[in-house]
N, C-alpha and C. Protein backbone atom coordinates (compact mmCIF):
# COMPACT_ATOMS: atom_id res chain seq x y z
N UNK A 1 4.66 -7.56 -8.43
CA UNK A 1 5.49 -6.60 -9.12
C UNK A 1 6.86 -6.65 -8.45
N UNK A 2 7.94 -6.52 -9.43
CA UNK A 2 9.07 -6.63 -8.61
C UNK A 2 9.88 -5.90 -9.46
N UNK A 3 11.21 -5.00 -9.20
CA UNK A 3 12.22 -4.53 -9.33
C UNK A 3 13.31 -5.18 -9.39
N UNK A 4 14.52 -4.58 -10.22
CA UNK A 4 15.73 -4.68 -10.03
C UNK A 4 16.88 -3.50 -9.66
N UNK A 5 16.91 -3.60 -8.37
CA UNK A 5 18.05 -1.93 -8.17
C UNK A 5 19.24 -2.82 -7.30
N UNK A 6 20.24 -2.00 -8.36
CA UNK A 6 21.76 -2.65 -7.88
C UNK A 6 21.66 -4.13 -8.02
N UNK A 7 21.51 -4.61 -9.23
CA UNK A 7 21.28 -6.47 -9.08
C UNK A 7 20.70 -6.97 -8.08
N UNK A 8 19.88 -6.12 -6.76
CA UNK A 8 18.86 -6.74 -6.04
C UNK A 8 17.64 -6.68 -6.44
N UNK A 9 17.06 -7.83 -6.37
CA UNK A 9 15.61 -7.83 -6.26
C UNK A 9 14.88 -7.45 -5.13
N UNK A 10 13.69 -6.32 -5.55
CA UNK A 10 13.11 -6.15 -4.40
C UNK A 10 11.36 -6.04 -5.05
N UNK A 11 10.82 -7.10 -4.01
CA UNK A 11 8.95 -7.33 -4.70
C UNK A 11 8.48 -6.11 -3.79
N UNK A 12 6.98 -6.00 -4.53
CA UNK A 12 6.47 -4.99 -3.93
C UNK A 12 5.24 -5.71 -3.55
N UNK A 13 5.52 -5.49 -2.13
CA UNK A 13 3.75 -6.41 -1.26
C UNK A 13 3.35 -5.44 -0.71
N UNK A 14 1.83 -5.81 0.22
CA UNK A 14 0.94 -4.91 0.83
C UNK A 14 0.52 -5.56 2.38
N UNK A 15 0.56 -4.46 3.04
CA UNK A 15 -0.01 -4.51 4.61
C UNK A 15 -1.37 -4.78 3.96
N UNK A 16 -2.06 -5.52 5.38
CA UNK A 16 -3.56 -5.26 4.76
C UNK A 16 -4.13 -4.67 6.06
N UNK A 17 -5.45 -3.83 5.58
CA UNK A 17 -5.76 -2.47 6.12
C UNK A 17 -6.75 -3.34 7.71
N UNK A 18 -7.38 -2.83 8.30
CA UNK A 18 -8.21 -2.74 9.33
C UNK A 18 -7.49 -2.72 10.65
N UNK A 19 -8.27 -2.90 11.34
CA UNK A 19 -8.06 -3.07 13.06
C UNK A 19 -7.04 -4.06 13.58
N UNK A 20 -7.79 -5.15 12.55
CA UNK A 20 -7.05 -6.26 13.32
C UNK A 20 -5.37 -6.31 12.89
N UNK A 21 -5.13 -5.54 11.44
CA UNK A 21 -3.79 -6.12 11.37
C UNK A 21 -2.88 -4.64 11.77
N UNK A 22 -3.27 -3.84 12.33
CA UNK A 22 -2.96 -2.39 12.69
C UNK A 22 -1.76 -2.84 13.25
N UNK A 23 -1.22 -3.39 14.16
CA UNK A 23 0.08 -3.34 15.10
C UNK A 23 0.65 -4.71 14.95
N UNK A 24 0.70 -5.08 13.53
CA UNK A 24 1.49 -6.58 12.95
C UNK A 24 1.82 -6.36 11.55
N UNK A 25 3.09 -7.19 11.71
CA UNK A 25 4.66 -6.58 10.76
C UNK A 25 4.64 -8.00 9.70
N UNK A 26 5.82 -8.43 10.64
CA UNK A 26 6.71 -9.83 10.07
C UNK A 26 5.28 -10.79 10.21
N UNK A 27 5.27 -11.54 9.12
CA UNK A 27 4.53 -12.64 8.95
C UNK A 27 3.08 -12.12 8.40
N UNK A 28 2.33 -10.96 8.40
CA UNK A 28 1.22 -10.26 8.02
C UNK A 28 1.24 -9.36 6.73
N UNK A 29 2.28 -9.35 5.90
CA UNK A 29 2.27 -8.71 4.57
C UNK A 29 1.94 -9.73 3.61
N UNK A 30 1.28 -9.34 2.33
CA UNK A 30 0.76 -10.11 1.35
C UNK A 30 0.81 -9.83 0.13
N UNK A 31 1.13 -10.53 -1.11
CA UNK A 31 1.03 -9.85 -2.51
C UNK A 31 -0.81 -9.87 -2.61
N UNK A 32 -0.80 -8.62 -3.29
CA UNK A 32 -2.02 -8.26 -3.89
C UNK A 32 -2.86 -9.58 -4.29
N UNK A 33 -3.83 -9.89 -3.95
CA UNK A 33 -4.55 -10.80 -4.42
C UNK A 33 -5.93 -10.94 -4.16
N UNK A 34 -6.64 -11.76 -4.73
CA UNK A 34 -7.84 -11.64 -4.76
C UNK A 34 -8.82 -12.72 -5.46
N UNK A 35 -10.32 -13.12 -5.10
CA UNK A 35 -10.95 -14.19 -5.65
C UNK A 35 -11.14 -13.70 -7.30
N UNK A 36 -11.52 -14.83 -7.65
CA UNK A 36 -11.31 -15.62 -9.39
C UNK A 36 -12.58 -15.35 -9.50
N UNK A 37 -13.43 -14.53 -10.45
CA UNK A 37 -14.84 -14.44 -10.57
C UNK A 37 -15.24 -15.86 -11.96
N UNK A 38 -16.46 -16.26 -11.56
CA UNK A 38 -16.93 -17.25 -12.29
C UNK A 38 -16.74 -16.77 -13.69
N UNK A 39 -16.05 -17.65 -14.64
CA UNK A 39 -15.65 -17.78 -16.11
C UNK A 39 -14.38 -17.07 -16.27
N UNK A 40 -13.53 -16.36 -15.11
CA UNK A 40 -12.69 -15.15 -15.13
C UNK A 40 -11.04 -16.14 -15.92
N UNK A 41 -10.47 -15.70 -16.60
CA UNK A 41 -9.51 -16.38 -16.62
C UNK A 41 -7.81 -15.77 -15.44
N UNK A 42 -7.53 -17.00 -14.80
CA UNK A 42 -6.85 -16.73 -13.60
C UNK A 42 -6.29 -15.32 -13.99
N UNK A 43 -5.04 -15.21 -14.75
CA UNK A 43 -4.31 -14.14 -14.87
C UNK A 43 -5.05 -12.89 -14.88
N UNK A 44 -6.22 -12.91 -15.73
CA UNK A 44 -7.19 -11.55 -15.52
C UNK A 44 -7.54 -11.13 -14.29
N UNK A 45 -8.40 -11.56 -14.09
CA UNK A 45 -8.35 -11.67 -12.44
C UNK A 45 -6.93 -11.13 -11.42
N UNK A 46 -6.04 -11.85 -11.85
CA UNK A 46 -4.86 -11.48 -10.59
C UNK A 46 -4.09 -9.94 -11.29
N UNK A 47 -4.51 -9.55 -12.42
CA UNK A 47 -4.53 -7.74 -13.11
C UNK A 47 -5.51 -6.95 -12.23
N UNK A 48 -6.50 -8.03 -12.18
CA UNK A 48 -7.76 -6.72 -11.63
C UNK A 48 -7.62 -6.50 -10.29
N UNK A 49 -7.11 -7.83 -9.36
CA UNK A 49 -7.52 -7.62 -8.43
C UNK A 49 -5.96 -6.80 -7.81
N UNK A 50 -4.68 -6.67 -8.45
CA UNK A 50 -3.98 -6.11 -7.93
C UNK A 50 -4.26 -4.61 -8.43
N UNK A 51 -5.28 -4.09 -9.32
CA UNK A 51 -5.34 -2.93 -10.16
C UNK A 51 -6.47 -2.46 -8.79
N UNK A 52 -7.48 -3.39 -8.14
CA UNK A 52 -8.34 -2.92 -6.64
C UNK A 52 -7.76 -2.74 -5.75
N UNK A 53 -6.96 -3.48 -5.40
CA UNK A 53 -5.93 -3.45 -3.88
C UNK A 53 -5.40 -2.10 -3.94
N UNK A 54 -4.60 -1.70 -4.89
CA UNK A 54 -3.36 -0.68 -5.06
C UNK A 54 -3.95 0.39 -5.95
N UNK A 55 -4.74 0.89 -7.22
CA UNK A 55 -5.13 1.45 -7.98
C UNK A 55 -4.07 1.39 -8.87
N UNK A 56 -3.52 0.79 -8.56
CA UNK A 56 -1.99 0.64 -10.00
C UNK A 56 -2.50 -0.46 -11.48
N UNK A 57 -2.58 -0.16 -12.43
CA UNK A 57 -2.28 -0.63 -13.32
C UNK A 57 -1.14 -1.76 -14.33
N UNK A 58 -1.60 -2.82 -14.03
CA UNK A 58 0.07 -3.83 -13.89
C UNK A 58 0.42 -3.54 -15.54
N UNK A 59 -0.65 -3.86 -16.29
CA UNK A 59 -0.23 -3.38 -17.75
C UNK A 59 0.59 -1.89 -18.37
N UNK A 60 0.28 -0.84 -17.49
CA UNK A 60 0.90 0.32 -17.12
C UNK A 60 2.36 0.40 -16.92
N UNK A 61 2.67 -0.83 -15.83
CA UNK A 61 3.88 -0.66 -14.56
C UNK A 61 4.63 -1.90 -15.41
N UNK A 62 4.62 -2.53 -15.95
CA UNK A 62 5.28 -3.65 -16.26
C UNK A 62 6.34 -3.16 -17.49
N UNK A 63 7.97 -3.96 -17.47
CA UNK A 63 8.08 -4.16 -18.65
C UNK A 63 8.49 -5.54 -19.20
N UNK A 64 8.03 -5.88 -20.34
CA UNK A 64 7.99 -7.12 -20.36
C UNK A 64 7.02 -8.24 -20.22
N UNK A 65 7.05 -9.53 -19.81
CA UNK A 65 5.52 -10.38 -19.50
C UNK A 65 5.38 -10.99 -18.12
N UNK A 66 3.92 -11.14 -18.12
CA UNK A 66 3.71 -11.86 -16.87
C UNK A 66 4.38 -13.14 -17.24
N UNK A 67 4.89 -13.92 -15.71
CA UNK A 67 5.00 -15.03 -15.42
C UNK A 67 4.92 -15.66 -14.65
N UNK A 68 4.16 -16.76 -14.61
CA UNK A 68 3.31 -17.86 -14.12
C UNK A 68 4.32 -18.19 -12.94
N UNK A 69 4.05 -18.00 -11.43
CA UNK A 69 4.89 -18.11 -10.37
C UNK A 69 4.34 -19.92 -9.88
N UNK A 70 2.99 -20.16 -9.95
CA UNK A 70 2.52 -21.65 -9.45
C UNK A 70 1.67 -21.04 -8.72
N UNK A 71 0.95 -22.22 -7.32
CA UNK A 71 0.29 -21.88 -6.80
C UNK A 71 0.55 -22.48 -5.23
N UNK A 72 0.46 -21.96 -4.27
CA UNK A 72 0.47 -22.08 -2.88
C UNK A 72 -1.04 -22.32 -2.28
N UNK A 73 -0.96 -23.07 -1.50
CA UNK A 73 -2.05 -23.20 -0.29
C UNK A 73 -1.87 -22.55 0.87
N UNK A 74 -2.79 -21.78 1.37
CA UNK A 74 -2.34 -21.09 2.68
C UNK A 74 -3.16 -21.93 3.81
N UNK A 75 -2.89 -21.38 5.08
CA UNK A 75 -2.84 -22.25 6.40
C UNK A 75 -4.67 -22.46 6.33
N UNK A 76 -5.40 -21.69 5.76
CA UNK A 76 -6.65 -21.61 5.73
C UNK A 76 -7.47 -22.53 4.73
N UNK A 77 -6.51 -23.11 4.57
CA UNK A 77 -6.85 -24.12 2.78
C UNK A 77 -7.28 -23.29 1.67
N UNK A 78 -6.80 -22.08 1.40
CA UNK A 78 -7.40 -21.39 0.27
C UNK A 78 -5.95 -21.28 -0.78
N UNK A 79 -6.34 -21.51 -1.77
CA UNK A 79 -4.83 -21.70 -3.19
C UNK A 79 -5.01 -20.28 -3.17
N UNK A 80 -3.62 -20.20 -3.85
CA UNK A 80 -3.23 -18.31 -4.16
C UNK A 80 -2.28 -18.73 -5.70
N UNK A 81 -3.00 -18.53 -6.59
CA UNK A 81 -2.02 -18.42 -7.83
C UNK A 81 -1.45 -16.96 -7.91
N UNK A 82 -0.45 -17.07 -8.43
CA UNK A 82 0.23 -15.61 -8.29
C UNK A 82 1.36 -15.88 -9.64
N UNK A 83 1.14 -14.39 -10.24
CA UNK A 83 2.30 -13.93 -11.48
C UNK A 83 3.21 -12.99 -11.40
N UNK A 84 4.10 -12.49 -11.78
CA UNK A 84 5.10 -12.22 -11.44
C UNK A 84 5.41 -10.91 -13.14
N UNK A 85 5.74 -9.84 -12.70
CA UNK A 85 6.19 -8.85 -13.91
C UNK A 85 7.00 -7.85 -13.28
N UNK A 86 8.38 -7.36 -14.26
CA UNK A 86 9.10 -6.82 -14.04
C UNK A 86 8.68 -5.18 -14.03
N UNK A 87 9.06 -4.21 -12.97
CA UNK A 87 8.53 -2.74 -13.29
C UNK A 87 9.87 -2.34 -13.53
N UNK A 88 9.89 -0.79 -14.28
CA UNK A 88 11.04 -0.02 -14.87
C UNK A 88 10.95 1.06 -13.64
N UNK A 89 10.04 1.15 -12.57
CA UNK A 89 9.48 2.59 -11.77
C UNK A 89 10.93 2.31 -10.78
N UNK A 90 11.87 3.24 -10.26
CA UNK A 90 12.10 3.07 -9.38
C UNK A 90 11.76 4.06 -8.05
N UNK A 91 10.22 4.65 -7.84
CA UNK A 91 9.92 5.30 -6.62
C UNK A 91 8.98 4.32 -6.92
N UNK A 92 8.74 3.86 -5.59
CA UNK A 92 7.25 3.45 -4.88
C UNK A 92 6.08 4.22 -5.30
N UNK A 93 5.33 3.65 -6.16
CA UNK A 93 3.99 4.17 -6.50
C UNK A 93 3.11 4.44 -5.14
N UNK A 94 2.21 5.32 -5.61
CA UNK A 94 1.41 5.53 -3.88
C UNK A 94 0.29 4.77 -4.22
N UNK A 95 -0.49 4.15 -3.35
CA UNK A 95 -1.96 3.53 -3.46
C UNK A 95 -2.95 3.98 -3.45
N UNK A 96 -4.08 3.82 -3.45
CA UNK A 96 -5.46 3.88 -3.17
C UNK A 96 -6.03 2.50 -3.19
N UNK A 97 -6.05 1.69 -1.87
CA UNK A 97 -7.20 0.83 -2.01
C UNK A 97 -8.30 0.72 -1.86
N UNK A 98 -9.22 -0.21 -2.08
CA UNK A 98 -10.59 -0.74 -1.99
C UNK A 98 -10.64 -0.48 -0.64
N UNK A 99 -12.14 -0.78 -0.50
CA UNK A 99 -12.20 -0.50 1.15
C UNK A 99 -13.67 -2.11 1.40
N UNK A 100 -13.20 -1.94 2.90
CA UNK A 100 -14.15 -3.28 3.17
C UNK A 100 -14.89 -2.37 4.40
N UNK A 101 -16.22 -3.17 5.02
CA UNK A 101 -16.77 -2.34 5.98
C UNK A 101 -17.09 -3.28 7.22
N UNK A 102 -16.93 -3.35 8.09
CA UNK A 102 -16.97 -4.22 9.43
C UNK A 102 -17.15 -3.40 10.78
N UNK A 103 -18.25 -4.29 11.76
CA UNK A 103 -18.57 -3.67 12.83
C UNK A 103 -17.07 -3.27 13.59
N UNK A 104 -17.00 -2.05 14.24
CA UNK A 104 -16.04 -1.73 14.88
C UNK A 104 -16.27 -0.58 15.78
N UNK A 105 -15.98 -0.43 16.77
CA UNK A 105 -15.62 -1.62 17.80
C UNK A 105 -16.51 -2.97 18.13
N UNK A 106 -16.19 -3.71 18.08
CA UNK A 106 -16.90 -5.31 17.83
C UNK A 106 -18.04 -4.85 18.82
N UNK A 107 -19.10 -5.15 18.51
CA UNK A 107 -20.24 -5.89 19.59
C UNK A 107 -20.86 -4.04 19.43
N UNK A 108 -20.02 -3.03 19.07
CA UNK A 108 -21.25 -1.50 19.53
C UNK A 108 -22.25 -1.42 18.39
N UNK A 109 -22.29 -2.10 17.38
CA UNK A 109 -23.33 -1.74 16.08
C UNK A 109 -22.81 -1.03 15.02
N UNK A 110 -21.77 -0.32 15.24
CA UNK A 110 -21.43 0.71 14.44
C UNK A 110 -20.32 0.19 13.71
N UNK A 111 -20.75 0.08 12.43
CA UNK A 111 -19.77 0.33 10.87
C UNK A 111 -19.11 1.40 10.33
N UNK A 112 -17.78 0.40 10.05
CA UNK A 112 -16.94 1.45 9.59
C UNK A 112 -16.20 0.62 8.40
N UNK A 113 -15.86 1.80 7.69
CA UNK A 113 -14.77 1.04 6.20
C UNK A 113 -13.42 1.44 6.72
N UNK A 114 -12.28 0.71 6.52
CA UNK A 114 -11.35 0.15 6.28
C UNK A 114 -10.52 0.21 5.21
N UNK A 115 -9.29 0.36 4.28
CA UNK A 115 -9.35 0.21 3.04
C UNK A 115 -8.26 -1.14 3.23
N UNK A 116 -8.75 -2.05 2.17
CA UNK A 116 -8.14 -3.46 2.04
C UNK A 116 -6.65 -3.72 1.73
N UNK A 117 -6.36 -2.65 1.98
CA UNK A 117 -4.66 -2.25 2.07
C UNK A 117 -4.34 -1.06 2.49
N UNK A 118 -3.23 -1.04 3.71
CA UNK A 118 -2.99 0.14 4.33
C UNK A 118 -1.89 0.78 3.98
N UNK A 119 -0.86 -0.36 2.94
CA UNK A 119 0.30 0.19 2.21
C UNK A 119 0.66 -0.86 1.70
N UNK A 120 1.50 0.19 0.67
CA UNK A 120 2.57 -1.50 0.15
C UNK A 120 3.92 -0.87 -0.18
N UNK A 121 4.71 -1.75 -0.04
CA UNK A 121 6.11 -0.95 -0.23
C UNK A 121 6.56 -2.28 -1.07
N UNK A 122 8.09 -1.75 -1.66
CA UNK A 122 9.09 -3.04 -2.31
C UNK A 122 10.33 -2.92 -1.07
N UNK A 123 10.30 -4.09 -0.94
CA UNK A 123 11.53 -4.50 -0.02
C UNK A 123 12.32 -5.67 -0.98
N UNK A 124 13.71 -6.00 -0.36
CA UNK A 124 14.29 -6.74 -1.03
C UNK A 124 13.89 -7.89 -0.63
N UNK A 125 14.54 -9.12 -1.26
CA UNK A 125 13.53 -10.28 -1.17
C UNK A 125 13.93 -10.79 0.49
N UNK A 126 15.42 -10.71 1.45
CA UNK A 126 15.57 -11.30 2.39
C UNK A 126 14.53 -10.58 3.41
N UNK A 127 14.12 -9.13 3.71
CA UNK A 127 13.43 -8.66 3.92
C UNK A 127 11.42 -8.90 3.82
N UNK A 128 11.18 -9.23 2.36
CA UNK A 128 10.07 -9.17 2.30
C UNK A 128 9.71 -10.63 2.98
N UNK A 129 10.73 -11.54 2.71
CA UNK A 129 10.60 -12.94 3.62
C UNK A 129 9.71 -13.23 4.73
N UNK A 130 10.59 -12.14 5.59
CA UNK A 130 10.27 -11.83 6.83
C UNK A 130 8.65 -11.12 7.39
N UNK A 131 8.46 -10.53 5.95
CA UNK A 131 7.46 -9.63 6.09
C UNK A 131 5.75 -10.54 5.64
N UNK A 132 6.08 -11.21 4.89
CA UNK A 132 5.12 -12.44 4.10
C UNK A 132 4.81 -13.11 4.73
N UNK A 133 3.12 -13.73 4.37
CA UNK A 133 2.52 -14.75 5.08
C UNK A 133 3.46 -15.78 4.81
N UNK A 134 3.64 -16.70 6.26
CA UNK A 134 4.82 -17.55 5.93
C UNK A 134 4.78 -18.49 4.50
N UNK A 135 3.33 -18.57 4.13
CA UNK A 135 3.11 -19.64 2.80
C UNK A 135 3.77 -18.80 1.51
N UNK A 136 3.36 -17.92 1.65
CA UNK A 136 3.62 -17.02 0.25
C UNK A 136 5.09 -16.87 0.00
N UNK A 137 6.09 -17.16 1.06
CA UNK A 137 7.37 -16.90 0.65
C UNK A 137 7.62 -17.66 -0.37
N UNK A 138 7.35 -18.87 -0.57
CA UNK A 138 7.97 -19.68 -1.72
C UNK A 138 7.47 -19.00 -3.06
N UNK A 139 6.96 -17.99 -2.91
CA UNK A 139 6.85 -17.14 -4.31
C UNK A 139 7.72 -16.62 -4.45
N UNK A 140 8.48 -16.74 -3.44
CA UNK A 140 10.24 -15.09 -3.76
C UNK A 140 11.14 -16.32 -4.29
N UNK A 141 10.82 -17.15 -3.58
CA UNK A 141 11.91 -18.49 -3.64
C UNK A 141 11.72 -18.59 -5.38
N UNK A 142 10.81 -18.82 -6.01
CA UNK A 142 10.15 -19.13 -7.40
C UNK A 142 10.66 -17.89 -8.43
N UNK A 143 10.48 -16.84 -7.67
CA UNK A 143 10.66 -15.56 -8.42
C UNK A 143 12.70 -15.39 -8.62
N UNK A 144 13.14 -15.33 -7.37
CA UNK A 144 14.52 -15.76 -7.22
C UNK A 144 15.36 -16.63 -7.85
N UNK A 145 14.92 -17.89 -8.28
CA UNK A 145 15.36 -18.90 -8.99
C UNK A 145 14.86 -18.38 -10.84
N UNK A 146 13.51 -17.86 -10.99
CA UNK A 146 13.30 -17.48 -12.42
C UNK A 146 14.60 -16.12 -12.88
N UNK A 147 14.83 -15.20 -12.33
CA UNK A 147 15.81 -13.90 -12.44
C UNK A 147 17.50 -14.59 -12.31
């Protein structure tokens, strides 16, 4: 999801929630994303899974159409297709994400949930740069050159 205020562009990404990414900034933010369920067609999928992450509704928030950004490999060998739609909102929607559940503190037995995003804000794109898994930037780069 991305904005236009004052002819800047600014995308809207997400911290992701637990322990481990609690006290990491630059290089640890991510657009909403999520696995492709068997027969799912990509774009559906990347509605639903940003509609789990955030509780936002992209069909809701959008004006205008999705568009096809490509696809990146991250350092883990996993592809990330990602689309791209313009919002009219200019306050930051609030979230509710999904939640995941993992032993914590490691090794005591005891489970706890997490929610799979701890925020998301829109920053402008020199900013969110900074803030993005280093692979994913070439989506601003993609998004930047389409606007």
């Amino acid at each position: 999801m991305f904005r236009q205020i004052n002819s800047k562009i600014e995308v809207f990404i997400a911290h992701p929630g637990g322990p481990f990414w609690k006290n990491k900034d630059e290089g640890a933010w991510s657009i909403p994303k999520g696995l492709i369920d068997a027969g799912e067609n990509p774009l559906d999928a990347a509605k639903r899974e940003f509609e789990e992450e955030t509780s936002l509704n992209s069909d809701k928030l959008k004006s205008g159409s999705y568009f096809y950004l490509g696809e990146i490999q991250l350092k883990s060998g996993k592809t990330v297709k990602a689309w791209a739609f313009e919002t009219y909102r200019e306050e930051t929607p609030k979230i509710k994400s999904n939640t995941f559940e993992m032993e914590w503190p490691p090794h005591s037995g005891q489970k706890q949930h997490f929610p799979e995003i701890d925020r998301a804000e829109f920053f402008e794109l020199e900013t969110a740069a900074k803030k993005l898994n280093p692979a994913q930037k070439e989506f601003l780069e993609r998004l930047s050159r389409n606007n």
